[in-house]
PDB file of N, CA and C in Angstrom:
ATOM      1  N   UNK A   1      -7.306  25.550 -53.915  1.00  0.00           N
ATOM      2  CA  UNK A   1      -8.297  26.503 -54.340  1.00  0.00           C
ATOM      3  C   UNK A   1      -8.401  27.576 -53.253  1.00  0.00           C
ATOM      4  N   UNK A   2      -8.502  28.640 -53.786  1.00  0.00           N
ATOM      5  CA  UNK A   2      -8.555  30.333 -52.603  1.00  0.00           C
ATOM      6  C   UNK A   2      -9.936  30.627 -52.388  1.00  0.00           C
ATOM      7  N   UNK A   3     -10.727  30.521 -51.226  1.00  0.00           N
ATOM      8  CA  UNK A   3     -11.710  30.973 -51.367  1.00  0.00           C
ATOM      9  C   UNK A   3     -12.251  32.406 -51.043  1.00  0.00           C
ATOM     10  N   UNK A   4     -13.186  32.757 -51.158  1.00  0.00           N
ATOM     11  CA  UNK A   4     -13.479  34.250 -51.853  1.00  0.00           C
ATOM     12  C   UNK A   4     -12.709  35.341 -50.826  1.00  0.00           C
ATOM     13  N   UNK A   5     -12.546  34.709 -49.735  1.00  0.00           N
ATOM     14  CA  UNK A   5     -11.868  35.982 -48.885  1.00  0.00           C
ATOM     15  C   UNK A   5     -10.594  35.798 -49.274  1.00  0.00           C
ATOM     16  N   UNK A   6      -9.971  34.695 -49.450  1.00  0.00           N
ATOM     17  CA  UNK A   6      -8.354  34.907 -50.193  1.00  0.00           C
ATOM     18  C   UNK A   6      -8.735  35.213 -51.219  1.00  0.00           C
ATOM     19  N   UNK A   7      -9.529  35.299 -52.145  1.00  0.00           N
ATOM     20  CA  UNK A   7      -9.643  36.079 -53.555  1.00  0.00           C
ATOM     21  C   UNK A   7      -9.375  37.547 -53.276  1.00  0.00           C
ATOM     22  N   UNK A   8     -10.097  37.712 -52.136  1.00  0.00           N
ATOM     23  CA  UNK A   8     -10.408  39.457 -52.219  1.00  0.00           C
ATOM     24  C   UNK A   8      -9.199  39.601 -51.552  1.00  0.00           C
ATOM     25  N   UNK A   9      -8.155  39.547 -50.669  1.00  0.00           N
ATOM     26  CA  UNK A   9      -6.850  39.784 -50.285  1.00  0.00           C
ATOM     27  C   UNK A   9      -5.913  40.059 -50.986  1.00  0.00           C
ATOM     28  N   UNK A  10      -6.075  38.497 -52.191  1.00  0.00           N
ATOM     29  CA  UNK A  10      -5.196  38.577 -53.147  1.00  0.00           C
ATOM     30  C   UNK A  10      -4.960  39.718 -54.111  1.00  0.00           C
ATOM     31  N   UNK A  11      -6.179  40.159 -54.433  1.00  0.00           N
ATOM     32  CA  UNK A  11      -6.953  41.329 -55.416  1.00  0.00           C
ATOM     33  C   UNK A  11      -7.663  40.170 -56.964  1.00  0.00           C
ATOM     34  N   UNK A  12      -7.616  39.471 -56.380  1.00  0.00           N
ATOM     35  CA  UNK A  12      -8.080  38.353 -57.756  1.00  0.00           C
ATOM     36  C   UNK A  12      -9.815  38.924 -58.010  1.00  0.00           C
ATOM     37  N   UNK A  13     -10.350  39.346 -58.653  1.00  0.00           N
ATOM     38  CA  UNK A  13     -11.572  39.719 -59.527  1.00  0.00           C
ATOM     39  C   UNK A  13     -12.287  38.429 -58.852  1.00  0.00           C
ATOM     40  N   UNK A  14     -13.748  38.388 -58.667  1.00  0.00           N
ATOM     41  CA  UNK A  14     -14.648  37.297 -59.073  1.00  0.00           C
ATOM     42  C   UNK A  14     -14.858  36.748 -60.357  1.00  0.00           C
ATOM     43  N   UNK A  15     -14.709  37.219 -61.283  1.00  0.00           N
ATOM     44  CA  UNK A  15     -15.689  36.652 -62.851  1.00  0.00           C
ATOM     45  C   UNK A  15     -13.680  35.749 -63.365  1.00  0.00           C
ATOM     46  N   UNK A  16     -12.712  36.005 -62.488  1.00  0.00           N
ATOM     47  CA  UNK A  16     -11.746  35.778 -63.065  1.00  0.00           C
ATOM     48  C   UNK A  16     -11.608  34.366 -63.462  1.00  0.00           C
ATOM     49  N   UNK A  17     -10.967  33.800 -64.737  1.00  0.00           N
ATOM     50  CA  UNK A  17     -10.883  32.174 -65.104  1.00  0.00           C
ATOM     51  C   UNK A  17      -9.571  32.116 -65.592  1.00  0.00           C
ATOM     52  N   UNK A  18      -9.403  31.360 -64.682  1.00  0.00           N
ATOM     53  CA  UNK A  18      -7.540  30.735 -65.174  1.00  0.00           C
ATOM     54  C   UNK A  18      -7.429  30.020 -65.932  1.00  0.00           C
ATOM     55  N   UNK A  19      -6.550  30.081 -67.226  1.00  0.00           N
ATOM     56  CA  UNK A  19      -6.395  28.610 -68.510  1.00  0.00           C
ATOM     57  C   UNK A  19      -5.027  28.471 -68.351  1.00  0.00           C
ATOM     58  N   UNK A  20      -5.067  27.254 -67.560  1.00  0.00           N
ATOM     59  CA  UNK A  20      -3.807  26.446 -68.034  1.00  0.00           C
ATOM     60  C   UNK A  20      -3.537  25.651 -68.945  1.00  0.00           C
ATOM     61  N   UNK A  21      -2.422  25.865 -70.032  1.00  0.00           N
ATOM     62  CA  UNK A  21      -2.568  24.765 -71.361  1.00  0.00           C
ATOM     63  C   UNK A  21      -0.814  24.607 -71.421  1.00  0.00           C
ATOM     64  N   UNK A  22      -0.605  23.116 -71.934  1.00  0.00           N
ATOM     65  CA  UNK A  22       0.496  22.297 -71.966  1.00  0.00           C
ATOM     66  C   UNK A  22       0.522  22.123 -73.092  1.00  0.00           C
ATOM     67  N   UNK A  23       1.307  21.511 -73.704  1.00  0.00           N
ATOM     68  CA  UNK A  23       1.773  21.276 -75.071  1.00  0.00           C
ATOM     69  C   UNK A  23       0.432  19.776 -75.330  1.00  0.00           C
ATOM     70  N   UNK A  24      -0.415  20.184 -75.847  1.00  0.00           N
ATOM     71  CA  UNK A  24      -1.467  19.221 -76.175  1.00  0.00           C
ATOM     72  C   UNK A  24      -2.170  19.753 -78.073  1.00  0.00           C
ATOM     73  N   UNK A  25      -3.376  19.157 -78.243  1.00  0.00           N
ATOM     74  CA  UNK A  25      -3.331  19.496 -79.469  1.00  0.00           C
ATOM     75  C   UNK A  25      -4.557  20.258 -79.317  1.00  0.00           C
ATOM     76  N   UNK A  26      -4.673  21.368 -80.209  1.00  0.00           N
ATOM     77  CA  UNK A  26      -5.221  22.239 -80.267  1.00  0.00           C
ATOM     78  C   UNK A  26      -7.477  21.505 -80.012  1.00  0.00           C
ATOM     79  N   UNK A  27      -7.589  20.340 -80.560  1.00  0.00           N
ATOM     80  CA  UNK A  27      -9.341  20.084 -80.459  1.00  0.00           C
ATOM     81  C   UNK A  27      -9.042  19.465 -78.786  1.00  0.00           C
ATOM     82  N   UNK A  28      -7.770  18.895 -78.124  1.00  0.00           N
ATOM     83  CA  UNK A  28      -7.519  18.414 -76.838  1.00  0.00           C
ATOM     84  C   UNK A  28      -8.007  19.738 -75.850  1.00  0.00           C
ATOM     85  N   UNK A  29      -7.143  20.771 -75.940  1.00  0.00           N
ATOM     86  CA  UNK A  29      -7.605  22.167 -75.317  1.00  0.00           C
ATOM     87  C   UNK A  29      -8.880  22.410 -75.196  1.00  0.00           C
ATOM     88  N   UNK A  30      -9.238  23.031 -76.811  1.00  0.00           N
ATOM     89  CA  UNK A  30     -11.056  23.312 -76.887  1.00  0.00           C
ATOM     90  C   UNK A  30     -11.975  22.365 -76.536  1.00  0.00           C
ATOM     91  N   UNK A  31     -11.917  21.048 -76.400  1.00  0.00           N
ATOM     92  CA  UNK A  31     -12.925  19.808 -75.887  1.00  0.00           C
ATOM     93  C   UNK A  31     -12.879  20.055 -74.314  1.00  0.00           C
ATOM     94  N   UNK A  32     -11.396  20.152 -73.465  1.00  0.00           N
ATOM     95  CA  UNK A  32     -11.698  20.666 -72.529  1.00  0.00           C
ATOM     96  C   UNK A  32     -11.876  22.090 -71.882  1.00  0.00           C
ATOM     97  N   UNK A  33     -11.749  23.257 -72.678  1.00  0.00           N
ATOM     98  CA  UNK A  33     -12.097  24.598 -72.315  1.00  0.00           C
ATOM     99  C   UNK A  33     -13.989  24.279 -72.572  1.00  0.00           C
ATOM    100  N   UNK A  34     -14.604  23.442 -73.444  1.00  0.00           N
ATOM    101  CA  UNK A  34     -15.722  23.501 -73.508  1.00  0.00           C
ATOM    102  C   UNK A  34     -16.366  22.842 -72.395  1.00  0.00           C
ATOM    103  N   UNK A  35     -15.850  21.734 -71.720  1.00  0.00           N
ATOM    104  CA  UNK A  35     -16.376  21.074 -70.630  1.00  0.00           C
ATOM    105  C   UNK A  35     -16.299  21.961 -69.423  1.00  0.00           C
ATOM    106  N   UNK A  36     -15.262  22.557 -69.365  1.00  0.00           N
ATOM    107  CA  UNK A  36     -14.872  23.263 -68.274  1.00  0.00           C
ATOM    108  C   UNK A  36     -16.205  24.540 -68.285  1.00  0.00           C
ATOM    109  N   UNK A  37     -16.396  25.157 -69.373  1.00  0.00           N
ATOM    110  CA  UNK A  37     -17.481  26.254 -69.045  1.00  0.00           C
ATOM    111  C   UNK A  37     -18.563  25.414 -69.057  1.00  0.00           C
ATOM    112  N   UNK A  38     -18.923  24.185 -69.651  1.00  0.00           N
ATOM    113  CA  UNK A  38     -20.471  23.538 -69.716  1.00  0.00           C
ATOM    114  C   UNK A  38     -20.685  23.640 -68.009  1.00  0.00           C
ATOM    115  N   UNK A  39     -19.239  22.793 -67.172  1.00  0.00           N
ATOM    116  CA  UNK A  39     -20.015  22.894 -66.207  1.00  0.00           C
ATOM    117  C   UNK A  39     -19.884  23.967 -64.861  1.00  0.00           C
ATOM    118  N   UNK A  40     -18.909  25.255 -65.868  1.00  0.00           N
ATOM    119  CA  UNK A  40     -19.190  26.226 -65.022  1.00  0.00           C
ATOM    120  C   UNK A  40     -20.183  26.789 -64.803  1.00  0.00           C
ATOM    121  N   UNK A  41     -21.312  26.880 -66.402  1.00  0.00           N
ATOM    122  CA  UNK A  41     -22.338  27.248 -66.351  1.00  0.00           C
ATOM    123  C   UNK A  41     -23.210  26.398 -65.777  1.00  0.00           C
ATOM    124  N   UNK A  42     -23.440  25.223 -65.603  1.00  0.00           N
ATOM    125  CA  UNK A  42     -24.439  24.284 -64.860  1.00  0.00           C
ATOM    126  C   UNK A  42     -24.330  25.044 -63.274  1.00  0.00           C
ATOM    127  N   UNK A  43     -23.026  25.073 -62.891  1.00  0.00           N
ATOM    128  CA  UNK A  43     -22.641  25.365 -61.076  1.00  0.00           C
ATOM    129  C   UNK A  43     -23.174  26.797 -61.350  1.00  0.00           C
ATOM    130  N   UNK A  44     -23.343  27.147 -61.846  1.00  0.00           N
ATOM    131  CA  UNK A  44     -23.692  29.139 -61.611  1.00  0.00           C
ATOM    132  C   UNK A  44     -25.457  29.435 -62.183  1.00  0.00           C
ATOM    133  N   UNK A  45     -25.881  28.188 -62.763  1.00  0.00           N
ATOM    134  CA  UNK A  45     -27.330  28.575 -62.916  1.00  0.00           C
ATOM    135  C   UNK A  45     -28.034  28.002 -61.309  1.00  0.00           C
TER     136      UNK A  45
END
């Protein structure tokens, strides 16, 4: 993980979100793209 001063070097944005997806099945993805923001939003309130 880069933290914010390698973000800003890199030129990587703050609000930026990386999706990595593999050959899985399409409700496999969205069950975890939904967990993934539930608890992005928990860490950012």
């Amino acid at each position: 993980m880069i933290g914010p001063e390698g973000r800003k070097r890199s030129g990587i944005p703050e609000g930026l979100v990386r999706v990595s997806a593999g050959i899985e099945s399409v409700e496999d993805l969205w069950a975890d793209l939904q967990q993934a923001l539930a608890r992005a939003v928990a860490v950012g309130a």
